[in-house]
PDB file of N, CA and C in Angstrom:
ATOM      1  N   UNK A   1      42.797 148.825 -38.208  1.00  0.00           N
ATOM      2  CA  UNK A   1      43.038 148.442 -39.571  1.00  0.00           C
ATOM      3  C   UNK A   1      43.663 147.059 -39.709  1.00  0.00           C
ATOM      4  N   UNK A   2      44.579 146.539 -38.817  1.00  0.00           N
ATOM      5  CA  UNK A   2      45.304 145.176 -38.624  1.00  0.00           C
ATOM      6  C   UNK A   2      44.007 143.772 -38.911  1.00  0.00           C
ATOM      7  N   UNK A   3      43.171 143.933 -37.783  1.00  0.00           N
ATOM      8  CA  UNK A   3      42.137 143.341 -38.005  1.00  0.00           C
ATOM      9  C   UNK A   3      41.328 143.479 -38.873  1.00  0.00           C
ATOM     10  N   UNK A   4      40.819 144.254 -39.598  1.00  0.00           N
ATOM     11  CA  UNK A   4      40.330 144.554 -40.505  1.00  0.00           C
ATOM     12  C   UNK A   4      40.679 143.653 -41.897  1.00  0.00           C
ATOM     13  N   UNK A   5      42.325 143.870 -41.741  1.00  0.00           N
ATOM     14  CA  UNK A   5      43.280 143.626 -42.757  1.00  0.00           C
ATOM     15  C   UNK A   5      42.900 141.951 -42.962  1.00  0.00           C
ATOM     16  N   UNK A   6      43.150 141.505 -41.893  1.00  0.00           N
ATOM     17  CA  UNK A   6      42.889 140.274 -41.842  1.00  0.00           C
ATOM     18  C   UNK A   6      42.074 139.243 -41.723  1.00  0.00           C
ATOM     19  N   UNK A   7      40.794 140.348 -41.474  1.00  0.00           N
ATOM     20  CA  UNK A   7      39.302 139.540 -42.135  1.00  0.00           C
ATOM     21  C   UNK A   7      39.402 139.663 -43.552  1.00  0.00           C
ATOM     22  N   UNK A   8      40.331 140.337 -44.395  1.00  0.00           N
ATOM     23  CA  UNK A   8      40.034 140.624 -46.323  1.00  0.00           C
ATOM     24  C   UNK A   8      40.745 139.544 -46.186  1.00  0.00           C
ATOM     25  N   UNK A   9      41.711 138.677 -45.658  1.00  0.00           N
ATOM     26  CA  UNK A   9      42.972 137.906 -45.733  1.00  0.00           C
ATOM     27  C   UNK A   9      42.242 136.406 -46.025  1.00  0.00           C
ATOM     28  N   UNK A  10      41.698 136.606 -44.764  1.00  0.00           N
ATOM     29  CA  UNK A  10      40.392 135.288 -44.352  1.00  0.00           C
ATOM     30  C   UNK A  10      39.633 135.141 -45.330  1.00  0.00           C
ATOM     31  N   UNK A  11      38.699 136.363 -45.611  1.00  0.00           N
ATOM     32  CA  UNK A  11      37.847 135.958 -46.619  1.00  0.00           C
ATOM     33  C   UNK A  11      38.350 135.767 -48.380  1.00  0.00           C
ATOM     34  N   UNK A  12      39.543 136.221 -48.327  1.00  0.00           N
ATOM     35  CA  UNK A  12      40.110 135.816 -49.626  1.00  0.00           C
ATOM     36  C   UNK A  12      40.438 133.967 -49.847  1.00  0.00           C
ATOM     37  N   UNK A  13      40.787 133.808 -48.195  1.00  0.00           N
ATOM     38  CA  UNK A  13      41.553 132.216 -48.124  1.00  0.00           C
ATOM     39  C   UNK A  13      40.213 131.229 -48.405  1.00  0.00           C
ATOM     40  N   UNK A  14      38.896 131.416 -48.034  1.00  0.00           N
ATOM     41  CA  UNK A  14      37.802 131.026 -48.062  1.00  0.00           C
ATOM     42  C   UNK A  14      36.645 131.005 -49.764  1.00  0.00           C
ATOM     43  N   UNK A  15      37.466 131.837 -50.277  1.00  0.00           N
ATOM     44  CA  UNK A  15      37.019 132.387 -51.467  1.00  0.00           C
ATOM     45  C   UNK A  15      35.512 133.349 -51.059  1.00  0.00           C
ATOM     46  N   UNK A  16      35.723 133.984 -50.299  1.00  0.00           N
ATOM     47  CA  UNK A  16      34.662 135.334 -49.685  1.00  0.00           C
ATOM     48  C   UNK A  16      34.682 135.949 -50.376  1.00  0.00           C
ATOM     49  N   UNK A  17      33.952 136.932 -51.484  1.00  0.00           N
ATOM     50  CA  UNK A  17      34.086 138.553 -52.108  1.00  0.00           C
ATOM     51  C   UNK A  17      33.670 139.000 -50.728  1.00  0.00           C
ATOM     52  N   UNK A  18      35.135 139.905 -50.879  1.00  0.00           N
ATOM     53  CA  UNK A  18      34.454 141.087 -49.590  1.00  0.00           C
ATOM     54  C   UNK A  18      35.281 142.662 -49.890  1.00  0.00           C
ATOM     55  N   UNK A  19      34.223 143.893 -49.512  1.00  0.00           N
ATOM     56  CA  UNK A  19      34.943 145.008 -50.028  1.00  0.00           C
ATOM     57  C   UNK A  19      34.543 145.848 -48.785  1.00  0.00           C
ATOM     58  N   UNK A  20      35.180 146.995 -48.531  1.00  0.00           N
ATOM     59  CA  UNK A  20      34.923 147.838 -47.732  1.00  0.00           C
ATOM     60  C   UNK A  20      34.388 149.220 -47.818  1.00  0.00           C
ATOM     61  N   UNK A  21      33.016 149.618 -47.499  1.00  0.00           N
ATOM     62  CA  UNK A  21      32.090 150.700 -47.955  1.00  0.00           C
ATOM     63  C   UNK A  21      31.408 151.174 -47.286  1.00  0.00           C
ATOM     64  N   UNK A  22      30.726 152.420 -47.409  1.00  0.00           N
ATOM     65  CA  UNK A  22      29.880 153.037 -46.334  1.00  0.00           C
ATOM     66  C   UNK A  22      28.443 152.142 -46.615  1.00  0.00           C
ATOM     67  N   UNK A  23      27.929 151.654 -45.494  1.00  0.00           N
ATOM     68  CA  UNK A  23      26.827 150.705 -45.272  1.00  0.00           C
ATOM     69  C   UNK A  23      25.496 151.797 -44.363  1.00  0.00           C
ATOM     70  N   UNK A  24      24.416 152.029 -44.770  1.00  0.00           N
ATOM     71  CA  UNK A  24      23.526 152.959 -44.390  1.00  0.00           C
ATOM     72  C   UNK A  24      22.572 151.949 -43.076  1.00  0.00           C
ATOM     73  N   UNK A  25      22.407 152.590 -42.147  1.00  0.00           N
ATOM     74  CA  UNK A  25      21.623 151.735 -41.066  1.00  0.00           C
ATOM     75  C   UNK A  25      20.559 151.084 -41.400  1.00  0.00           C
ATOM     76  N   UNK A  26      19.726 151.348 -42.182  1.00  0.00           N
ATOM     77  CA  UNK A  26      18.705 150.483 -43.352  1.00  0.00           C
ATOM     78  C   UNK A  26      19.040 149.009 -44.063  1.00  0.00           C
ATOM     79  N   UNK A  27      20.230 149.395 -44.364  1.00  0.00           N
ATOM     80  CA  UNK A  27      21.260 148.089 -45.196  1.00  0.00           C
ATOM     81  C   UNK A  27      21.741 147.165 -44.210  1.00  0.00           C
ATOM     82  N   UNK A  28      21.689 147.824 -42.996  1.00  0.00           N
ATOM     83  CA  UNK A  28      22.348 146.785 -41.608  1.00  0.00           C
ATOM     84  C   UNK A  28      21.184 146.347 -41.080  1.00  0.00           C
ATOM     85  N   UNK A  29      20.057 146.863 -40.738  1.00  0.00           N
ATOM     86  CA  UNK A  29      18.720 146.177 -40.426  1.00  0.00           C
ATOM     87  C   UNK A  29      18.224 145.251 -41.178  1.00  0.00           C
ATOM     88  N   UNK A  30      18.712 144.856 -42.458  1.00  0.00           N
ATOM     89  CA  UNK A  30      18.342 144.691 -43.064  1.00  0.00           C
ATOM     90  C   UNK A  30      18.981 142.985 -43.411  1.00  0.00           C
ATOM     91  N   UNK A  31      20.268 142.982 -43.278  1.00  0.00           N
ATOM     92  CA  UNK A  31      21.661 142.139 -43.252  1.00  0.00           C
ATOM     93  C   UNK A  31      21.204 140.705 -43.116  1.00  0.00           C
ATOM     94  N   UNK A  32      21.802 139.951 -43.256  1.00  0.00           N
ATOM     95  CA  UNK A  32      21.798 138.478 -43.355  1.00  0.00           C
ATOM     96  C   UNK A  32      22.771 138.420 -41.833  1.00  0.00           C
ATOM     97  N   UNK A  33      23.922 139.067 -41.969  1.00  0.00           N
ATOM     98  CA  UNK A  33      24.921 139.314 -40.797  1.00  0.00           C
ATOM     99  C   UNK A  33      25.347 140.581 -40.927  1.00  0.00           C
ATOM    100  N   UNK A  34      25.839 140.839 -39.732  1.00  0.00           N
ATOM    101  CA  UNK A  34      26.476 141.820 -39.285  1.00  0.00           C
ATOM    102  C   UNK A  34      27.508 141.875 -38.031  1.00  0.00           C
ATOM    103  N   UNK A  35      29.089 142.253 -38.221  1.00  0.00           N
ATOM    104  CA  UNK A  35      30.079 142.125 -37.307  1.00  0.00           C
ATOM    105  C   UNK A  35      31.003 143.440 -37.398  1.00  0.00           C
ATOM    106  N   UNK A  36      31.231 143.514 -36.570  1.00  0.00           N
ATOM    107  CA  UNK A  36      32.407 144.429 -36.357  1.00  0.00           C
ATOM    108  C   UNK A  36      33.848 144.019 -35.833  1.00  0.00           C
ATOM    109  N   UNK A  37      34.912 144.767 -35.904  1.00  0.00           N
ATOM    110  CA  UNK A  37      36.226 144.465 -35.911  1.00  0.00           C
ATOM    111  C   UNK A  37      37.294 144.900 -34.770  1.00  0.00           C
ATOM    112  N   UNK A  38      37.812 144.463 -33.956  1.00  0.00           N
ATOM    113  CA  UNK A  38      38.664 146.114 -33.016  1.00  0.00           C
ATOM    114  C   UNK A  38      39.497 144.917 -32.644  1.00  0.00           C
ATOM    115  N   UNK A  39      40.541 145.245 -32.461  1.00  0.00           N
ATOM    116  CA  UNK A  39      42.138 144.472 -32.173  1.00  0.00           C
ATOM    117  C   UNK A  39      41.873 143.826 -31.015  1.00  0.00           C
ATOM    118  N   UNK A  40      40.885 144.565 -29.684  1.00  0.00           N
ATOM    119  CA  UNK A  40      40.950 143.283 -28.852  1.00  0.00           C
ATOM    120  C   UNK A  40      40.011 142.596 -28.835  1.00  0.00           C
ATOM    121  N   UNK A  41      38.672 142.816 -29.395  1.00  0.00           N
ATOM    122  CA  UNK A  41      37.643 141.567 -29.729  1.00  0.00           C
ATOM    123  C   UNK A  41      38.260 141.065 -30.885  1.00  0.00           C
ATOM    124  N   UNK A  42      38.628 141.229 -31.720  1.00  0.00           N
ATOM    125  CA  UNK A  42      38.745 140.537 -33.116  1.00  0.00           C
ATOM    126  C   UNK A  42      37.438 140.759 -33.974  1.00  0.00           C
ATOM    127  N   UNK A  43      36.951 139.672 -34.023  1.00  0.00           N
ATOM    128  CA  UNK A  43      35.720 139.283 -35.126  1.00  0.00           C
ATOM    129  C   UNK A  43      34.158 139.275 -33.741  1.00  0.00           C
ATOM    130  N   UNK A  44      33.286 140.651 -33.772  1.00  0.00           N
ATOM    131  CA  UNK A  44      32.060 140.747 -32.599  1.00  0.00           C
ATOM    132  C   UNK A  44      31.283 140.842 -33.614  1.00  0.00           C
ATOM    133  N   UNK A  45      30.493 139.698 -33.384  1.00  0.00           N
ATOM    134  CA  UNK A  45      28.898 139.894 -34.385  1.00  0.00           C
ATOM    135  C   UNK A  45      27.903 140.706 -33.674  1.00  0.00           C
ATOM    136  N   UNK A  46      27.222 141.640 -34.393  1.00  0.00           N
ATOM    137  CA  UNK A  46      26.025 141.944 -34.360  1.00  0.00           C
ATOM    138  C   UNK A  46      24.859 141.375 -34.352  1.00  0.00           C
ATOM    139  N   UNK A  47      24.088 141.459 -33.151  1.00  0.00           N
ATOM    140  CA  UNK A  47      22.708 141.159 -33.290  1.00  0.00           C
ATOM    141  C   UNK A  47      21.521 141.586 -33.392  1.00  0.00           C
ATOM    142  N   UNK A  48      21.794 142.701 -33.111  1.00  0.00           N
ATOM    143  CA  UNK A  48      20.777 144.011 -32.344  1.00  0.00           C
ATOM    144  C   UNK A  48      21.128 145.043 -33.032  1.00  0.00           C
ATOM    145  N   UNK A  49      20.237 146.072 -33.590  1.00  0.00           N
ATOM    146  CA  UNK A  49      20.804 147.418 -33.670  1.00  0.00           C
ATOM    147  C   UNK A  49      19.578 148.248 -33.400  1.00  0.00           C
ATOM    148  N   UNK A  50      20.112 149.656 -32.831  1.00  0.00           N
ATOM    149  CA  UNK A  50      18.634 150.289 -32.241  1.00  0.00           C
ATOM    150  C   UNK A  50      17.671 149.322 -31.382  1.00  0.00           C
ATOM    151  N   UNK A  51      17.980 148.275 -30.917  1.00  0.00           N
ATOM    152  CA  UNK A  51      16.989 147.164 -30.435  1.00  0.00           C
ATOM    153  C   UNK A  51      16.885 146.180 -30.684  1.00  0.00           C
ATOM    154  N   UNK A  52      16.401 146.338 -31.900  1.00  0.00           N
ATOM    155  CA  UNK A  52      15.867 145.205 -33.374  1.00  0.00           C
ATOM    156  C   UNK A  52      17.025 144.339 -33.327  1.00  0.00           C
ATOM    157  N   UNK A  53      16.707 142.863 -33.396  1.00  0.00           N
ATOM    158  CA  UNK A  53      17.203 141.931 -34.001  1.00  0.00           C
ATOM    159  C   UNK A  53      17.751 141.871 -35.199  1.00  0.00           C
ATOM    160  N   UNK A  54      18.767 141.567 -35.701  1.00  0.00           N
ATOM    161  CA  UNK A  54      19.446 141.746 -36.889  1.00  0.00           C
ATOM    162  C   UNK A  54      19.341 139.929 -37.280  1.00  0.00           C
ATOM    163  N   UNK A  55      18.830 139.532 -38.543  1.00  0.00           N
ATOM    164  CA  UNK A  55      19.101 138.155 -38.850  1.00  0.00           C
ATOM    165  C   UNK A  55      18.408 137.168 -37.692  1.00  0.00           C
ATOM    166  N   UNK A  56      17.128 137.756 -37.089  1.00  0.00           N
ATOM    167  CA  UNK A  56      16.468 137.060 -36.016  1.00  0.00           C
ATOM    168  C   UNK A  56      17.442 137.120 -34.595  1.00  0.00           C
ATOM    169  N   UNK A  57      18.494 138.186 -34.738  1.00  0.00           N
ATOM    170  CA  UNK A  57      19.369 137.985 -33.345  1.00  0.00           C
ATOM    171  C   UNK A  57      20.450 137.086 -32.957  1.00  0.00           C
ATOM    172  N   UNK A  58      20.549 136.572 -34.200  1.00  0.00           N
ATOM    173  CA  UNK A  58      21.258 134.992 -33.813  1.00  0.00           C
ATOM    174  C   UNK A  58      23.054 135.252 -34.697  1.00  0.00           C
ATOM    175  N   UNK A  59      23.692 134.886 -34.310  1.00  0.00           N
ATOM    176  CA  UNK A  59      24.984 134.732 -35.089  1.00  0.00           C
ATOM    177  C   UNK A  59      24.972 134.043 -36.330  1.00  0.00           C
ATOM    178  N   UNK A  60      25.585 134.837 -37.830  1.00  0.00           N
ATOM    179  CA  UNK A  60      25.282 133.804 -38.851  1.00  0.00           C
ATOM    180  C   UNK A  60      26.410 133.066 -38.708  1.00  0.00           C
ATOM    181  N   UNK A  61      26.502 131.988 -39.973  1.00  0.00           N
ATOM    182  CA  UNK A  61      27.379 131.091 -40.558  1.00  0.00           C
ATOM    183  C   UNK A  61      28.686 131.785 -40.646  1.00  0.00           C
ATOM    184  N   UNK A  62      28.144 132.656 -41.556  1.00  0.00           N
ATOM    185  CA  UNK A  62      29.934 133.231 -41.967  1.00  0.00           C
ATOM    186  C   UNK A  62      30.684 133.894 -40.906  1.00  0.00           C
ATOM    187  N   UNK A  63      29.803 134.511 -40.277  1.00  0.00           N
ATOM    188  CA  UNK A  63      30.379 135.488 -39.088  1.00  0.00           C
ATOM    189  C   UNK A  63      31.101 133.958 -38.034  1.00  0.00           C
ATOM    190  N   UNK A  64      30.441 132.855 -37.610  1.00  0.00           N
ATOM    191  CA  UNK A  64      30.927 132.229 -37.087  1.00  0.00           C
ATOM    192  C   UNK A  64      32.402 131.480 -37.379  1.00  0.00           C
ATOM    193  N   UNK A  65      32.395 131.185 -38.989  1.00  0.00           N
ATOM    194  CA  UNK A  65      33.576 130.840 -39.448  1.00  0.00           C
ATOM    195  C   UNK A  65      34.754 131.792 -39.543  1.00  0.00           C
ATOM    196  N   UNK A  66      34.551 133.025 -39.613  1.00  0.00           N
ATOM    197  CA  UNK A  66      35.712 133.848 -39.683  1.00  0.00           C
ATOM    198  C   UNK A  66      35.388 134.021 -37.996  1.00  0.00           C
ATOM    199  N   UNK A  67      35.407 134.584 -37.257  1.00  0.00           N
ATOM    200  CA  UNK A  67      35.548 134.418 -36.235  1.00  0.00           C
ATOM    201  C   UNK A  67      36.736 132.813 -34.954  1.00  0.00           C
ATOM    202  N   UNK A  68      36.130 131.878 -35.922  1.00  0.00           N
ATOM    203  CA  UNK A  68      36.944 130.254 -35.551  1.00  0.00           C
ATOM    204  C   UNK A  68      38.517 130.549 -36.445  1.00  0.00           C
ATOM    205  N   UNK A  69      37.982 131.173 -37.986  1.00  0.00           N
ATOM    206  CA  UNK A  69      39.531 131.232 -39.030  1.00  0.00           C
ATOM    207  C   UNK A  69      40.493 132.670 -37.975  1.00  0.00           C
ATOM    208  N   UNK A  70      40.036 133.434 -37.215  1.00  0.00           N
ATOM    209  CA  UNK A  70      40.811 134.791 -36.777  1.00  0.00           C
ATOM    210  C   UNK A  70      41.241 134.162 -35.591  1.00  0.00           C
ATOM    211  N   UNK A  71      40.835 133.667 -34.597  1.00  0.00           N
ATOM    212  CA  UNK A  71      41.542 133.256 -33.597  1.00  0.00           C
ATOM    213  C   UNK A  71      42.173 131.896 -33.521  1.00  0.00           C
ATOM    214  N   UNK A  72      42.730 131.150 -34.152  1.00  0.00           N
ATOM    215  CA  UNK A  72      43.154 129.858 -35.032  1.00  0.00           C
ATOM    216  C   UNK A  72      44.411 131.128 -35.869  1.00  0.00           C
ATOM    217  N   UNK A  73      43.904 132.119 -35.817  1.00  0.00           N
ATOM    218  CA  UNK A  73      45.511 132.449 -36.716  1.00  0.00           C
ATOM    219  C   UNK A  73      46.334 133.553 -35.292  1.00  0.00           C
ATOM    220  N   UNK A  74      45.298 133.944 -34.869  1.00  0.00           N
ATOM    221  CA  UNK A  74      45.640 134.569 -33.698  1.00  0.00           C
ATOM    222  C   UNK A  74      46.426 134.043 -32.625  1.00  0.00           C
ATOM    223  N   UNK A  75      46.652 132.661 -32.478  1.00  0.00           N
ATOM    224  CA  UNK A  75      46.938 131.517 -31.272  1.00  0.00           C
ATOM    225  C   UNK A  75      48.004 130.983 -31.962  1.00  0.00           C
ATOM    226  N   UNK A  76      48.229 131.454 -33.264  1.00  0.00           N
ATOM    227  CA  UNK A  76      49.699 130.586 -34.539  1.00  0.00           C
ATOM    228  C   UNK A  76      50.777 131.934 -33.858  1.00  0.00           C
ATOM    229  N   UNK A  77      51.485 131.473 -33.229  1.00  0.00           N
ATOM    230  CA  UNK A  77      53.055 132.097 -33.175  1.00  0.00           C
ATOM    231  C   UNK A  77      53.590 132.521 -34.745  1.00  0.00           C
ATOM    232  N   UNK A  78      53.330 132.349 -35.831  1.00  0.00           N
ATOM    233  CA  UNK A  78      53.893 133.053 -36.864  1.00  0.00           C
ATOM    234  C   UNK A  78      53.044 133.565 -37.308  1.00  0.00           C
ATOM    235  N   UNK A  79      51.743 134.298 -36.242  1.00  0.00           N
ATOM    236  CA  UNK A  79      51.304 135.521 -36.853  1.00  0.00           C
ATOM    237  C   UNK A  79      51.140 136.176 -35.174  1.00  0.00           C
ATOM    238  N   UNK A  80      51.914 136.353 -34.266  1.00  0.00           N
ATOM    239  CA  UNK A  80      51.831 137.300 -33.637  1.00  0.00           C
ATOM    240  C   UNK A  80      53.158 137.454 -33.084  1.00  0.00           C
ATOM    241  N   UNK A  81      52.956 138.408 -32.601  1.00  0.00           N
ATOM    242  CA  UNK A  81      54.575 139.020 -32.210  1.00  0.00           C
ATOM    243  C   UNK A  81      54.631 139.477 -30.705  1.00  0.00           C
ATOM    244  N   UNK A  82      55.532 138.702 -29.451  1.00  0.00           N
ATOM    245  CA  UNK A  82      55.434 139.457 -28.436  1.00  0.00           C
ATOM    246  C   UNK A  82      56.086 140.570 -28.257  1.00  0.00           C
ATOM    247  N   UNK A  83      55.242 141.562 -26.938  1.00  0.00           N
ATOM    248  CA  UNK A  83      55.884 142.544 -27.202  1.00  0.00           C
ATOM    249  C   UNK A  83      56.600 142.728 -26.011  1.00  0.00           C
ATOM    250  N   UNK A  84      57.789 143.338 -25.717  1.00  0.00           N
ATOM    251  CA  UNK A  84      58.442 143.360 -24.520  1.00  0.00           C
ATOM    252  C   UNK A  84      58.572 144.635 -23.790  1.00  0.00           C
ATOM    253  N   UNK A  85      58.586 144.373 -22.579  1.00  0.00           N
ATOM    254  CA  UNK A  85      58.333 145.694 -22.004  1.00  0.00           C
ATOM    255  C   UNK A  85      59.646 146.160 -20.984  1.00  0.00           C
ATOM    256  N   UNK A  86      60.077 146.877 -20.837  1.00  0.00           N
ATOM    257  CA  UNK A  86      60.799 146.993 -20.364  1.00  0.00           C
ATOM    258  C   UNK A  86      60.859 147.722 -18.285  1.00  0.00           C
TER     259      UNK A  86
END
């Protein structure tokens, strides 16, 4: 959800509409782009699904820019926190 959080963050700073919804595998074959989210990739585009090329296979625009805006905030010391171990 952290990451998640902070692609709505990104795409708000960018002026992105972006909302979060159930998307049917038809609607993703279908996509201009497609990415997914998880705390240790960050921002993973989709290219492929079932096989098929998504958007000719290739990484879009936007997916590339939030991807450059998430790790650029990721590498800023006043947005991460170390953690200590004992």
């Amino acid at each position: 959800g952290i990451t998640r959080r902070t692609v709505f963050d990104l795409c708000a700073e960018i002026g992105l509409a972006v909302t979060a919804e159930a998307v049917g595998v038809a609607a993703l074959k279908g996509a201009d782009e497609v990415f997914i989210t998880s705390t240790a990739g960050g921002i993973m585009p989709v290219t492929t699904i079932d096989g098929a090329p998504v958007a000719g296979g290739k990484v879009g625009p936007i997916t590339e820019r939030l991807m450059a805006l998430y790790w650029k905030r990721h590498e800023d010391p006043a947005w991460s926190s170390a953690v200590r171990y004992s």
